[in-house]
Protein backbone atom coordinates (compact mmCIF):
# COMPACT_ATOMS: atom_id res chain seq x y z
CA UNK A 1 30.12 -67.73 170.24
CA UNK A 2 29.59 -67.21 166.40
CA UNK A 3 31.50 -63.66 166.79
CA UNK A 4 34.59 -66.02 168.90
CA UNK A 5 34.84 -68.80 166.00
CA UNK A 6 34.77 -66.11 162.99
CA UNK A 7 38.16 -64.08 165.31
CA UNK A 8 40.18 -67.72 165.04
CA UNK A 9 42.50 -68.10 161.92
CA UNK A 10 41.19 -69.62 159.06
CA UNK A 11 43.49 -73.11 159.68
CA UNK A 12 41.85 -72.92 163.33
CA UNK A 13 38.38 -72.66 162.13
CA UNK A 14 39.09 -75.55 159.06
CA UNK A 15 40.33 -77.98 161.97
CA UNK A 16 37.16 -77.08 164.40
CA UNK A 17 35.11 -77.84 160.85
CA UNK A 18 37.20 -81.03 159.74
CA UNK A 19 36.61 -82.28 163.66
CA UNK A 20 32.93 -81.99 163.99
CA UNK A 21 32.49 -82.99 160.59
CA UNK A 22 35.21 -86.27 161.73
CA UNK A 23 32.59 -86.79 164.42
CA UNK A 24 29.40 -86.76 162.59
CA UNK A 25 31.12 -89.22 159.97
CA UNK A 26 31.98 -91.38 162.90
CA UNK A 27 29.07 -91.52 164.54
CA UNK A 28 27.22 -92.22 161.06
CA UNK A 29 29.46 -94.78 160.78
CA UNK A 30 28.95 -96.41 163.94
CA UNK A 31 25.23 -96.00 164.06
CA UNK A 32 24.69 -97.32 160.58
CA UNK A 33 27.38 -98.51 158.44
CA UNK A 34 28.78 -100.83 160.70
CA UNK A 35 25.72 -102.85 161.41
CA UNK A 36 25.21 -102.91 157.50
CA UNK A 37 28.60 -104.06 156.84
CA UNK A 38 28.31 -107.30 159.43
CA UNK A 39 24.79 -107.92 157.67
CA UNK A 40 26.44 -107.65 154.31
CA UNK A 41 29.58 -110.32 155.53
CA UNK A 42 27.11 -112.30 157.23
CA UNK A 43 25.14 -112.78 153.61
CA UNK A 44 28.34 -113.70 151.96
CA UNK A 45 29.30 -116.34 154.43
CA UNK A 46 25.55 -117.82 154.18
CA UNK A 47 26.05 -118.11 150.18
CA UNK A 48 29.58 -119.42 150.21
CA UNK A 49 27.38 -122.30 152.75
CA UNK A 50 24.64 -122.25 150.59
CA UNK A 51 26.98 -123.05 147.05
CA UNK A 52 28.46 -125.85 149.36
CA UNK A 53 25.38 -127.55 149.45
CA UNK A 54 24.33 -127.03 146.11
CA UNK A 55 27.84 -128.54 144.93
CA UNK A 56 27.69 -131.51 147.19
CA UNK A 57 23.80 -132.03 146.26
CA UNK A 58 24.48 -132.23 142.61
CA UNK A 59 27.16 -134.47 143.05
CA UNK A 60 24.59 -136.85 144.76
CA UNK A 61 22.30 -135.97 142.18
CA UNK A 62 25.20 -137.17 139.77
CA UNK A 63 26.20 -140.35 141.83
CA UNK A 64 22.03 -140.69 142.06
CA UNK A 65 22.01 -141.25 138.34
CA UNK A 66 25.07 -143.37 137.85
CA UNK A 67 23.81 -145.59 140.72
CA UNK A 68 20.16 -145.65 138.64
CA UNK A 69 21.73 -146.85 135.23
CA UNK A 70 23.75 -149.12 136.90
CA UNK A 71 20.35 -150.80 138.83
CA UNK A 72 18.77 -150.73 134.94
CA UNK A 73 21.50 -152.46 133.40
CA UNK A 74 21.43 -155.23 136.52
CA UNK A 75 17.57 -155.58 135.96
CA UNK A 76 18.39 -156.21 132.03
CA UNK A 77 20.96 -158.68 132.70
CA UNK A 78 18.66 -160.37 135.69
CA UNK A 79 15.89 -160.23 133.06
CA UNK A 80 18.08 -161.61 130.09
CA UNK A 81 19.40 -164.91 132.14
CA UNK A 82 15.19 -165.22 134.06
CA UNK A 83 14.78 -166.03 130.42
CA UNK A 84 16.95 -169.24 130.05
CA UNK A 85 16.37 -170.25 133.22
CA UNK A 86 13.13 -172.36 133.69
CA UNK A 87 10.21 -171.66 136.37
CA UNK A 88 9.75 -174.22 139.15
CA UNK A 89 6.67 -175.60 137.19
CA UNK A 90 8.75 -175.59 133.75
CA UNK A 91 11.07 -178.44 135.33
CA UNK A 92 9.41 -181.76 134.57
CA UNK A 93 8.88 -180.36 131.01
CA UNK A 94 12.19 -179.40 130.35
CA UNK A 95 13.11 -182.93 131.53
CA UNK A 96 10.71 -184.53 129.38
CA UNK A 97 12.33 -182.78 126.43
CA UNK A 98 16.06 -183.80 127.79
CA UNK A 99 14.78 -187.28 127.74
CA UNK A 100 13.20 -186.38 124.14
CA UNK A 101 16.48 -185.19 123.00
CA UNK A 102 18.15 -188.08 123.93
CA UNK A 103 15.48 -190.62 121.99
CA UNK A 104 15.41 -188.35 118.91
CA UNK A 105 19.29 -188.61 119.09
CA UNK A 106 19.46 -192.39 118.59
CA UNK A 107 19.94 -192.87 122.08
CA UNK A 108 18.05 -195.55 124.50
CA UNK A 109 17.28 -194.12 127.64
CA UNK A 110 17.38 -197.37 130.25
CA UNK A 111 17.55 -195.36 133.52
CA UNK A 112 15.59 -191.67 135.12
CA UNK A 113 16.54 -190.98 138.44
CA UNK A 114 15.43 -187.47 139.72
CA UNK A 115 18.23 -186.35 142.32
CA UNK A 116 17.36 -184.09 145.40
CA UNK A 117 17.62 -180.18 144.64
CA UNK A 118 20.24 -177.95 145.56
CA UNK A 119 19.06 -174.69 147.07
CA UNK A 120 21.40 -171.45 146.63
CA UNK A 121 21.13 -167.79 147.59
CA UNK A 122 19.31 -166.95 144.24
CA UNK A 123 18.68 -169.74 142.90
CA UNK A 124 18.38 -173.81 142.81
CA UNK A 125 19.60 -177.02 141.14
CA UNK A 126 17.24 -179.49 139.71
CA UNK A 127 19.74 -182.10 138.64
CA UNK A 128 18.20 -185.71 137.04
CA UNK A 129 20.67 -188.41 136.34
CA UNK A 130 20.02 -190.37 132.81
CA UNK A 131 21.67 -193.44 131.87
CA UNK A 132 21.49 -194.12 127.99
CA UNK A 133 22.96 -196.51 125.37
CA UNK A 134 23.68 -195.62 121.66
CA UNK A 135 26.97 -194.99 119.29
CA UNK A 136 29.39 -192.14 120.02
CA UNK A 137 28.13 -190.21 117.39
CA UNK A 138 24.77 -190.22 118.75
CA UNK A 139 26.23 -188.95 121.98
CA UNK A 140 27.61 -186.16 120.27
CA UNK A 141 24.52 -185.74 118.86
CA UNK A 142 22.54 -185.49 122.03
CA UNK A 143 24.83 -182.96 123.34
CA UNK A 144 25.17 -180.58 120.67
CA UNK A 145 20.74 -180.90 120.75
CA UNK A 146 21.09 -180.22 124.76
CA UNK A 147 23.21 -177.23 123.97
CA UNK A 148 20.69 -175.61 121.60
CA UNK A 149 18.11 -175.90 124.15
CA UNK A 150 16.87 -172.24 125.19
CA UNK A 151 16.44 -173.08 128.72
CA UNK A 152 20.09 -173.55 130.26
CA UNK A 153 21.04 -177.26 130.80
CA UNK A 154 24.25 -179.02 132.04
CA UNK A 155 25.58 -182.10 131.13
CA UNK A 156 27.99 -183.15 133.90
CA UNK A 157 29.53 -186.50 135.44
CA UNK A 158 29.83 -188.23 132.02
CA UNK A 159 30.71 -191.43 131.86
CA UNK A 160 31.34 -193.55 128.40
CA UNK A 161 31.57 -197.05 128.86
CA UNK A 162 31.77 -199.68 125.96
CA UNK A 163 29.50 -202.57 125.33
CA UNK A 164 28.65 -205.34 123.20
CA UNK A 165 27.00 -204.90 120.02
CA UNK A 166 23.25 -205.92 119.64
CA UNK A 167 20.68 -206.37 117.05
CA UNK A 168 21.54 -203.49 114.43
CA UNK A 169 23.96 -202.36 115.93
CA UNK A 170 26.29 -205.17 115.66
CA UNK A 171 28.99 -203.27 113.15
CA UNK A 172 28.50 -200.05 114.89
CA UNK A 173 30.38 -199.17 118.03
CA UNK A 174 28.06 -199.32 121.04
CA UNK A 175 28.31 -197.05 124.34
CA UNK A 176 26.54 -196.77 127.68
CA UNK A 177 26.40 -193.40 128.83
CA UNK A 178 25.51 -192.20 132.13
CA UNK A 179 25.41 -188.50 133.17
CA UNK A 180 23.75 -186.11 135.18
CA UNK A 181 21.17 -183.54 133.40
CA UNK A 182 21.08 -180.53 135.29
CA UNK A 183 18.69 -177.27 135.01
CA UNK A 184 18.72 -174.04 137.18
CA UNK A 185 15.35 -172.61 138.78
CA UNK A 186 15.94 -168.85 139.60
CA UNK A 187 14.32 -167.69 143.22
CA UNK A 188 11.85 -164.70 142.84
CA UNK A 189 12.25 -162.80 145.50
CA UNK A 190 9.33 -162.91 147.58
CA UNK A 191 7.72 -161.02 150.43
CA UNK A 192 9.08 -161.56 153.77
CA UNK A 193 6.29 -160.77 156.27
CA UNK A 194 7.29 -158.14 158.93
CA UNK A 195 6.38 -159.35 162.73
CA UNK A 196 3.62 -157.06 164.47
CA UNK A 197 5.10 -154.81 167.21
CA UNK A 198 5.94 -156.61 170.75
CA UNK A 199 2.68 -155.59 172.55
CA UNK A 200 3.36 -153.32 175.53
C-alpha cells in the first residue's frame, strides 16, 4: 500500500494528505471543540444574567438608601413637632398656665369649661373654652403670651364683646372675651396585640 501511495502524483498524494488530515481536524473538532465552545457561550450568557442582577440589586440598594434618609428626616420632623406638642398627662398643666397667662395679662377669667376631646388618626384635640374680661390691650397681650408658649396652643372662636366700665377701670375700655383654648396630644403608636391562631 505504501509502495501504491508513493506511484500517485505528488497533487494526488497532497489531496489524500489534506483529506485525512481534513478528517482528523473534524473529528477533533467535533469530539472536543464543539462541546467547549457551547460551555464557553453558555458562561457568557450566565454573566450577561448575572450583571443583570447585580445592576438591578444596586439600584435597590440605591432606592434602599434614598428610602432610609427619607424615614430619618420623617423621624426628625415627627420628633421636632412630639416636642411642642404636650403628653396626655401635660394637659391640665398646660391649661393651668393658659389660665395663668390670661391672669398675668390683666385679664379676669369668669368662666373654665373643659370641652370633650377630638380624636384623629395621629393625634387628639383637648380644646377648653375660657371666658375672660379685661381691656383690648390686655387681650392682645394674652395672645401674643399664648403664642410664645412652647407647647402649641390655639386660640379660636373669639368673640369681643363690650361692657360697662367698673371699679378702675372706669376710663379704660372694657371687653368680655370668650374663646376656645385648644392644645394637641400626639398618639404614640402603641402595640396592637396579634390574635392566637384559630385552634384546629
Amino acid at each position: 500500500m505504501a509502495l501504491e501511495f508513493t506511484k500517485l502524483k505528488l497533487f494526488q498524494r497532497v489531496l489524500i494528505v489534506g483529506a485525512i488530515c481534513g478528517g482528523l481536524l473534524a473529528a477533533f473538532w467535533y469530539q472536543f471543540l464543539t462541546p467547549m465552545q457551547a460551555e464557553i457561550e453558555g458562561k457568557k450568557a450566565r454573566v450577561g444574567e448575572l450583571q443583570a442582577l447585580v445592576a438591578k440589586s444596586e439600584a435597590r440598594q440605591l432606592e434602599l438608601q434614598k428610602i432610609k434618609k427619607e424615614a430619618l428626616q420623617l423621624q426628625d420632623r415627627l420628633e421636632m413637632l412630639k416636642a411642642v406638642l404636650p403628653l396626655e398627662k401635660e394637659t391640665d398643666q398646660l391649661f393651668r398656665a393658659v389660665q395663668r397667662t390670661a391672669s398675668v395679662s390683666g385679664l379676669k377669667v369668669s368662666r373654665v369649661a373643659p370641652r370633650a376631646t377630638v380624636d384623629h388618626d395621629v393625634y387628639t384635640e383637648y380644646p377648653i373654652d375660657l371666658d375672660v374680661t379685661g381691656t383690648y390691650h390686655n387681650v392682645g397681650m394674652f395672645l401674643d403670651r399664648i403664642r410664645q408658649l412652647p407647647r402649641i396652643v390655639n386660640i379660636g372662636g373669639l368673640r369681643l364683646l363690650g361692657r360697662a366700665s367698673e371699679g378702675e377701670l372706669a376710663f379704660t375700655s372694657s371687653v368680655n372675651a370668650t374663646y376656645t383654648a385648644t392644645t394637641f396630644v400626639y398618639k404614640e403608636e402603641s402595640a396592637v396585640p396579634t390574635a392566637p391562631p384559630p385552634a384546629k
